[in-house]
Protein backbone atom coordinates (compact mmCIF):
# COMPACT_ATOMS: atom_id res chain seq x y z
CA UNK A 1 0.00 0.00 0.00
CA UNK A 2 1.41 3.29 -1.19
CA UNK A 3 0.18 6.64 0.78
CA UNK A 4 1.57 10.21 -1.37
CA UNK A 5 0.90 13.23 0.57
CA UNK A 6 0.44 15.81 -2.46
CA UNK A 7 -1.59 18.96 -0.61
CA UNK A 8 1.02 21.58 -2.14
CA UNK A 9 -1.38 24.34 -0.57
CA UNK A 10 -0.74 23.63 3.04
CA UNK A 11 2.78 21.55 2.70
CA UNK A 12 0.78 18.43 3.54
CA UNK A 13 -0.04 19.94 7.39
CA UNK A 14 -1.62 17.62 9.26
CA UNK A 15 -5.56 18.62 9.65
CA UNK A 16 -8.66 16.67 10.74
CA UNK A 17 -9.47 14.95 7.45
CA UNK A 18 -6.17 12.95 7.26
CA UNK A 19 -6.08 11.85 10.65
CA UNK A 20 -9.67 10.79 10.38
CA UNK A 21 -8.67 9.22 6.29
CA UNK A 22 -5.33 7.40 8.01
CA UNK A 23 -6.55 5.98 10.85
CA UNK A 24 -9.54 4.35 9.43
CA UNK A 25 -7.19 3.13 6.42
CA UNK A 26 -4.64 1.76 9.33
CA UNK A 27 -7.39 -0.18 10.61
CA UNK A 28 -8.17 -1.72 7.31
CA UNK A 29 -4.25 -2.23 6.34
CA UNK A 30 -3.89 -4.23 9.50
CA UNK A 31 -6.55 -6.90 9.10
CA UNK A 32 -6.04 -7.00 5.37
CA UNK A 33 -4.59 -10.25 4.35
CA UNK A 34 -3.10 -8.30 0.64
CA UNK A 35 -1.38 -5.32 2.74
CA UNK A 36 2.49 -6.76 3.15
CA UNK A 37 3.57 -3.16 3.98
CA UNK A 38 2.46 0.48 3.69
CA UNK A 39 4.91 3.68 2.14
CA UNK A 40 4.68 6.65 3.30
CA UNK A 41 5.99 9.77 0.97
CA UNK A 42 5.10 12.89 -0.45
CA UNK A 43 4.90 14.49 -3.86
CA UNK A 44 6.00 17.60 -2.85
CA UNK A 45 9.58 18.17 -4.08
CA UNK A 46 10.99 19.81 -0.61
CA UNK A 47 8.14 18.61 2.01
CA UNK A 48 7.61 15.73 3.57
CA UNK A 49 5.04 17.58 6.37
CA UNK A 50 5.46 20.52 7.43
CA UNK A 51 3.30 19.46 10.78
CA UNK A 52 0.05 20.10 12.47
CA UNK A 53 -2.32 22.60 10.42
CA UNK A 54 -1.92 25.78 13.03
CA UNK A 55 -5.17 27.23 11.88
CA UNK A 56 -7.26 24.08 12.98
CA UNK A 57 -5.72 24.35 16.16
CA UNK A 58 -6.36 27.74 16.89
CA UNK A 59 -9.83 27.60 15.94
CA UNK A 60 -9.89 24.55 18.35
CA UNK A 61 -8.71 26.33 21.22
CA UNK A 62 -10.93 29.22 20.35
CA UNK A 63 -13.79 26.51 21.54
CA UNK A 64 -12.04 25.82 24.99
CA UNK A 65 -10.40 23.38 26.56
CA UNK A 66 -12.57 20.38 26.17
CA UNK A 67 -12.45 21.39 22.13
CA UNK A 68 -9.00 21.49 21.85
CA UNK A 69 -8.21 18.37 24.22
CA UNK A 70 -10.60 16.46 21.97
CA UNK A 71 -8.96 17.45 18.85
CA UNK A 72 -5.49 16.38 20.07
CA UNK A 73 -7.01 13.50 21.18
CA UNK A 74 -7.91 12.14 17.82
CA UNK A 75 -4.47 13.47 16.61
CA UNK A 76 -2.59 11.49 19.45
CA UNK A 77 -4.60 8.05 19.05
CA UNK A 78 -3.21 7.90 15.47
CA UNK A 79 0.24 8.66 16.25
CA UNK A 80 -0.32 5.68 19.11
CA UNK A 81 -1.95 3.58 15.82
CA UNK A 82 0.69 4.02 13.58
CA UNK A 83 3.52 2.79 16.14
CA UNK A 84 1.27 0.02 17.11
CA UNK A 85 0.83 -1.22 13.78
CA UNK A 86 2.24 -4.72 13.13
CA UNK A 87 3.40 -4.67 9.63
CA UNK A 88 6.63 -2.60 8.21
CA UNK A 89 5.67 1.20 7.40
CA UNK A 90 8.35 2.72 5.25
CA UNK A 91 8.62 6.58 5.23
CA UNK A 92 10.40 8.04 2.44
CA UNK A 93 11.29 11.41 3.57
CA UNK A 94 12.77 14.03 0.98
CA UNK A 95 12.59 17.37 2.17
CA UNK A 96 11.94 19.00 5.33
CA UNK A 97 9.45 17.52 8.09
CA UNK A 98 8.55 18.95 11.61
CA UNK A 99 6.69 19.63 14.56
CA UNK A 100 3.35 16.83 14.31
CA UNK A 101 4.59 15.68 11.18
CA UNK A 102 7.43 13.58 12.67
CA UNK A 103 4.59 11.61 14.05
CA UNK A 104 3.92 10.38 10.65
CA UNK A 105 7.76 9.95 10.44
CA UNK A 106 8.85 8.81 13.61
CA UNK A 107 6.82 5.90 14.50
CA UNK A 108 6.78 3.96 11.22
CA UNK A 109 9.27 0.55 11.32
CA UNK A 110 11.84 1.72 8.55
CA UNK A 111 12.49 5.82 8.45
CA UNK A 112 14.76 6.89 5.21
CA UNK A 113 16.15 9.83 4.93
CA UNK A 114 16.44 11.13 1.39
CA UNK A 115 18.11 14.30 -0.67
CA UNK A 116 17.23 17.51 1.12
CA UNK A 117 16.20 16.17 4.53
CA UNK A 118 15.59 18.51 7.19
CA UNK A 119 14.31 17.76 10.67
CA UNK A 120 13.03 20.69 12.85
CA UNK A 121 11.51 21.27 16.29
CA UNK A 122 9.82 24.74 15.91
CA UNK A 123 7.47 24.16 18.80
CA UNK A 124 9.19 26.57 21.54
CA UNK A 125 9.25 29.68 18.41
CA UNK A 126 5.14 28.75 18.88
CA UNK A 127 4.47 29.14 21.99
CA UNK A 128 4.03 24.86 22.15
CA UNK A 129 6.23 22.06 23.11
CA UNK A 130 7.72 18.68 21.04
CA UNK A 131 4.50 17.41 19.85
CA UNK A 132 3.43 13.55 18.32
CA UNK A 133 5.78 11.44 21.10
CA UNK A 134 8.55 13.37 19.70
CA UNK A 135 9.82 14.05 23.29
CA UNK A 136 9.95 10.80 24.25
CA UNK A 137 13.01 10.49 21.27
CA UNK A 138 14.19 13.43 22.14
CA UNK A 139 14.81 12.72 25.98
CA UNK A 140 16.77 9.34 24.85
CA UNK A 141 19.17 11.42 22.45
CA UNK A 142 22.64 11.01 23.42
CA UNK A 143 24.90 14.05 25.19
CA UNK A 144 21.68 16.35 25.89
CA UNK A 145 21.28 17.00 22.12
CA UNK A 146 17.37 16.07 22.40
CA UNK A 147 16.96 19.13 24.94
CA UNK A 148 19.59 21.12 22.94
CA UNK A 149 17.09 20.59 19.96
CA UNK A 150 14.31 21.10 21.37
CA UNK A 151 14.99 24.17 23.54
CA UNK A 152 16.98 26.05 20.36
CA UNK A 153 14.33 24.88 17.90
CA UNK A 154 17.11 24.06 15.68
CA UNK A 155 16.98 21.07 13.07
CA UNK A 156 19.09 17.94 12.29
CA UNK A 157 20.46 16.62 8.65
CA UNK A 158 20.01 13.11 7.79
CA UNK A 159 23.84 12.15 8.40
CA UNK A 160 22.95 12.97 12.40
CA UNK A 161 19.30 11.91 11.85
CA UNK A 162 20.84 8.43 10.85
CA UNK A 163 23.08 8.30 13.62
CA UNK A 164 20.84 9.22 15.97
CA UNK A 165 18.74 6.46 15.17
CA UNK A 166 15.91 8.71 14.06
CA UNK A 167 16.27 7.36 10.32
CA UNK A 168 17.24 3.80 10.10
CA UNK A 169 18.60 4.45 6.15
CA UNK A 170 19.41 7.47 4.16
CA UNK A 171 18.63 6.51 0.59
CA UNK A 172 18.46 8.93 -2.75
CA UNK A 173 14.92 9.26 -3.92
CA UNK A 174 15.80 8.08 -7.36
CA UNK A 175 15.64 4.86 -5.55
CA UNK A 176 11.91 5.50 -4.27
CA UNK A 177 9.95 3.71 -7.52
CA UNK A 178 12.10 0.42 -6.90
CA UNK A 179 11.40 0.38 -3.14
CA UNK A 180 7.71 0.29 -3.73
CA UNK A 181 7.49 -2.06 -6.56
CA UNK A 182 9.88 -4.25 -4.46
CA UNK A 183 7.94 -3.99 -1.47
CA UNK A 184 4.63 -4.86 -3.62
CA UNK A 185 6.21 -8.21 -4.54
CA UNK A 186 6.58 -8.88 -0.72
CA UNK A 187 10.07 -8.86 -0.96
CA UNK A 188 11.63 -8.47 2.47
CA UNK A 189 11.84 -4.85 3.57
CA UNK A 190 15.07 -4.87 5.32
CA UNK A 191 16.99 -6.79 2.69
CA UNK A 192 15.71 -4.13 0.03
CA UNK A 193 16.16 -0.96 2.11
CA UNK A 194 19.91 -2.09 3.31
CA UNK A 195 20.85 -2.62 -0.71
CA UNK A 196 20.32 0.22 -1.44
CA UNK A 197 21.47 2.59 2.20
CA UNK A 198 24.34 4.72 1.38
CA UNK A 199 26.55 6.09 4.02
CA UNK A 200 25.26 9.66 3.94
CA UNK A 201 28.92 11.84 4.60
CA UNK A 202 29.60 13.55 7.60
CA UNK A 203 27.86 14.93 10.60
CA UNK A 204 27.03 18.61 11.82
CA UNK A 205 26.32 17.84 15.55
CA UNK A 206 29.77 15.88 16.13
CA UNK A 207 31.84 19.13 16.76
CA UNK A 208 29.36 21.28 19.21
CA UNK A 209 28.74 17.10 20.91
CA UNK A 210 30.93 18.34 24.21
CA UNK A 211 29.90 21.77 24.71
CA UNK A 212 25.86 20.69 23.99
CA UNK A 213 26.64 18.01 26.55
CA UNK A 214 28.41 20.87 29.17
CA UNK A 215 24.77 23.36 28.70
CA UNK A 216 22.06 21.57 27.99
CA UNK A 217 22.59 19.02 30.98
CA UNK A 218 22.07 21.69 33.32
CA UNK A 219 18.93 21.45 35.63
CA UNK A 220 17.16 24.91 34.74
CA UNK A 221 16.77 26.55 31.25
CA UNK A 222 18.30 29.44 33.30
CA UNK A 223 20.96 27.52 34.34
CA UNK A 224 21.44 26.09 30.26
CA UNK A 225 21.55 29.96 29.22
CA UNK A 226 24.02 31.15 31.89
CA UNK A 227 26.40 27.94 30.92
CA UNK A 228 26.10 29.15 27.32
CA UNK A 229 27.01 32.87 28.59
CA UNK A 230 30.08 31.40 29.97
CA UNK A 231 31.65 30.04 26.94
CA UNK A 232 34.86 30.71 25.83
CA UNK A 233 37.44 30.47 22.80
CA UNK A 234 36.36 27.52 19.75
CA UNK A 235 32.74 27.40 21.09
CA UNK A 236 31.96 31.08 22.21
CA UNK A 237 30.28 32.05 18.70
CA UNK A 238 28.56 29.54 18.55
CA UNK A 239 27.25 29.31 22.14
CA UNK A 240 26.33 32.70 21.81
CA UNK A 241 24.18 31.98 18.64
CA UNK A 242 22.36 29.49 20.30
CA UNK A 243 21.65 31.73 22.97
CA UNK A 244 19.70 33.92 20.79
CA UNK A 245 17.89 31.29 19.22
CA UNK A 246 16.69 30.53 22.54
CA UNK A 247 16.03 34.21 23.68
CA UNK A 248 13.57 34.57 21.03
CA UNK A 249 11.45 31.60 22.16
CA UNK A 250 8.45 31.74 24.68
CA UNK A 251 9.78 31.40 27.81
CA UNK A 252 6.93 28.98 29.28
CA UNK A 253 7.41 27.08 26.46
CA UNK A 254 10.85 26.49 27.28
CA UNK A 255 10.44 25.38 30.46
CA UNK A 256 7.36 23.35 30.04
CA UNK A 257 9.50 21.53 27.06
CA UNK A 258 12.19 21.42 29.80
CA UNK A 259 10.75 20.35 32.03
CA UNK A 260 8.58 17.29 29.79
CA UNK A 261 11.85 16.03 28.12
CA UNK A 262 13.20 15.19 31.79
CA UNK A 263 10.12 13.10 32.75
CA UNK A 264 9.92 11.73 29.10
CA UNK A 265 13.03 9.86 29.29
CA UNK A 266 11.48 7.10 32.26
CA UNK A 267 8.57 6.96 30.58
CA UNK A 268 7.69 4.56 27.39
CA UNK A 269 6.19 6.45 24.40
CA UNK A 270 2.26 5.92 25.02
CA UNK A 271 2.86 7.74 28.79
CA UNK A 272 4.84 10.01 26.74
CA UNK A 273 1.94 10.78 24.41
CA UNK A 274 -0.79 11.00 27.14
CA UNK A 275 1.47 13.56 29.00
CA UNK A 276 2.33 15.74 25.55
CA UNK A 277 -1.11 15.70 24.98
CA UNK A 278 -2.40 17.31 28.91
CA UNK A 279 0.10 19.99 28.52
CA UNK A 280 -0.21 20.75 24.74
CA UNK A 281 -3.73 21.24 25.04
CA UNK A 282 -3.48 23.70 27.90
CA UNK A 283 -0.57 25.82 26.17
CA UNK A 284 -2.77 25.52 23.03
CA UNK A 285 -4.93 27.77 25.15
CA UNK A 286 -2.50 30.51 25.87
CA UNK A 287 -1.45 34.06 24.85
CA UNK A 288 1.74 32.88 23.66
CA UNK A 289 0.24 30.39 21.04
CA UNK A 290 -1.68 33.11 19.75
CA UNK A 291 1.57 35.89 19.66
CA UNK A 292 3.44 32.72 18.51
CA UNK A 293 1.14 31.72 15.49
CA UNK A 294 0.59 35.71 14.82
CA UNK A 295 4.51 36.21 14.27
CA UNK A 296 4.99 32.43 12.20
CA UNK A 297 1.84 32.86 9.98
CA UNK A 298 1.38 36.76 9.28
CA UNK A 299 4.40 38.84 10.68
CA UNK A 300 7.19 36.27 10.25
CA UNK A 301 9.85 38.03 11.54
CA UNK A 302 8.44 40.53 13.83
CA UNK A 303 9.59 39.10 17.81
CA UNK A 304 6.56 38.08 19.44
CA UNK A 305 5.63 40.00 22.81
CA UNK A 306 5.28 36.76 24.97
CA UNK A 307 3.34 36.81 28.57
CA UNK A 308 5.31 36.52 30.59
CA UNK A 309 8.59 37.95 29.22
CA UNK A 310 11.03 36.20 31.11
CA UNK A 311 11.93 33.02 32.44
CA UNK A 312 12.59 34.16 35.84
CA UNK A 313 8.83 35.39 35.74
CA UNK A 314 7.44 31.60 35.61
CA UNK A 315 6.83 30.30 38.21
CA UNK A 316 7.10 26.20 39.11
CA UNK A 317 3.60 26.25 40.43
CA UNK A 318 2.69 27.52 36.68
CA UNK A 319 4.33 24.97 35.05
CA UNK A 320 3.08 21.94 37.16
CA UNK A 321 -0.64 23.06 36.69
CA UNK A 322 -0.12 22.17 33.01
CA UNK A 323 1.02 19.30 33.98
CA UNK A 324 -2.21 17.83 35.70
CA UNK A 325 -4.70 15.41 34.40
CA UNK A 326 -7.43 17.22 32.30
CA UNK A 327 -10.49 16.60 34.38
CA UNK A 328 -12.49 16.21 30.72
CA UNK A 329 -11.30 15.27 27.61
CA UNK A 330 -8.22 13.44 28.95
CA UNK A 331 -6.47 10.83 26.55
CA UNK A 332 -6.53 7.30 27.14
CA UNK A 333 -4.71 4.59 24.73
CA UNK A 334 -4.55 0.93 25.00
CA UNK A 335 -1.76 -0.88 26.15
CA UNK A 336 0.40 -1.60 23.04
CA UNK A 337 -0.26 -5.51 23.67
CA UNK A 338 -3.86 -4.62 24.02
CA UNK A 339 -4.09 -2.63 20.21
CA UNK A 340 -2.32 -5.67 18.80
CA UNK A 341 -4.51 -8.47 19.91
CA UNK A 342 -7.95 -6.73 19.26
CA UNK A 343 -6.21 -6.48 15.32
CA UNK A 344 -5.33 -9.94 15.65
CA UNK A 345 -8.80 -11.14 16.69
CA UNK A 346 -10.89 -8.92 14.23
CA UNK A 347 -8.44 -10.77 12.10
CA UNK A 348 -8.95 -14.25 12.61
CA UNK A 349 -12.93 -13.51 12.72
CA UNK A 350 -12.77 -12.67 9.19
């Protein structure tokens, strides 16, 4: 089964009618008997998916908190669908992909990385945090560069995507029609995939490894920005870049993201979903999201105003009420043992 994202209009966001469009087709794939394996690609030439559709989310918020929650509840039960499913999903990635849109990525069996791959965590220039599970990958990322990431809102190439073990092959997308007519003979995914992997040249992250290890491990995003600040010699340009990067995010999205990819990383990826989607839906409600989306969709590069304008002015009592259970509209997901049996059994009654 071959899925093409082609929605040049809106970079193939991520709105209501594909989550409702996937997740009934993942349902179907799964107790299909003629479904070996699903691709995943796009048809855009420099997008894979740009991420969640921020319109549809605003206008969900602009209904409340129940609204909103339910909306990212739909969202999140795919994401926990897709990572569930039992049979080999093969993104083909060329171009850039971010924000929700790694969920589409991310939780597929075999990720390749093709010609122009970019990965990106805008959420913190949004007034959001890591959204889809992306967290919980984030949090397991070695030498602090998943909070370095995420806190910067700065992207990966596929060499570090690869090594990372975010992509599992980097492959040119000349290669893309023989995958999928491979793939629908049944051949083995794995044995096709690794014929054609190329070793994809060197990585960016390698040299800044130490010094991202030195900042980000720090137990404040106060405490990351004043180990930046003290910087010297090789690394003091570009500490001081990344400083900036960070000092024109929302500061409560910094350290709710902060403070979510630190209880992500002893928690599996459906407790990492459930949380990411209490807290999401609660910032979705804020100020910032709106200054945020007004400065990425209209102004561009106008610095938002955000409430409130420091970190020093958050308090931890702020950031642990967005942290507690939603008393409606909270998400529940099935164990992952749970989704796969009920497939199996709808199966076998066929």
């Amino acid at each position: 089964m071959h899925v093409n994202m082609a929605r040049v209009a809106d970079r193939n966001a991520i709105d209501g009618a594909v989550v409702a469009t996937l997740s009934d087709a993942i349902d179907e794939w799964a107790r299909s008997a003629d479904v070996y394996a699903v691709v995943v690609s796009s048809g855009l030439s420099n997008v894979f998916c740009i991420g969640s559709d921020l319109p549809r989310l605003s206008s969900g918020a602009a209904l409340g908190l129940d609204a909103i929650a339910e909306m990212l509840a739909a969202d999140y039960r795919l994401f926990w669908q897709i990572d569930c499913f039992t049979k080999p999903i093969v993104s083909l990635i060329h171009g850039s992909v971010a924000g929700a849109g790694l969920g589409l990525a991310l939780h597929g069996t075999h990720r390749v990385a093709q010609e122009g791959f970019a990965l990106s965590v805008p959420e913190v220039s949004l007034g959001m945090v890591p959204q889809a599970g992306f967290a919980y990958w984030l949090s397991r990322l070695p030498s602090y560069v998943g909070m370095y990431l995420a806190l910067s809102g700065r992207g990966l190439g596929r060499a570090d995507a690869l090594a990372y073990g975010l992509m599992t092959h980097t492959i040119d997308a000349r290669y893309s029609h023989d995958i999928q007519r491979q793939l629908a003979d049944a051949q083995p995914v794995d044995p096709v995939l690794d014929a054609l992997h190329r070793d994809p040249g060197p990585r960016d992250v390698d040299y800044f490894a130490p010094v991202i290890a030195r900042c980000f491990s720090a137990d404040s995003v106060e405490e990351i920005v004043a180990r930046l600040n003290r910087e010297r010699g090789q690394t003091q340009l570009w500490a001081e870049g990344v400083q900036r990067d960070i000092a024109r995010h929302s500061p409560l999205s910094l350290k709710v993201t902060h403070r979510l990819l630190r209880q992500c990383v002893s928690l599996d990826l459906r407790q990492s979903l459930v949380i990411t989607h209490r807290v999401l839906a609660r910032l979705l409600m804020s100020t910032d999201f709106q200054v945020g989306l007004k400065a990425a969709l209209i102004e561009r590069e106008r610095a938002p105003q955000w409430a409130p304008g420091g970190l020093r002015r958050i308090s931890e009592q702020m950031i642990d009420q967005l942290f507690e259970p939603l008393e409606r509209g909270a998400l529940t997901l099935p164990e992952r043992v749970a989704m796969q049996r009920g497939r199996a059994r709808q199966v076998s009654e066929r």
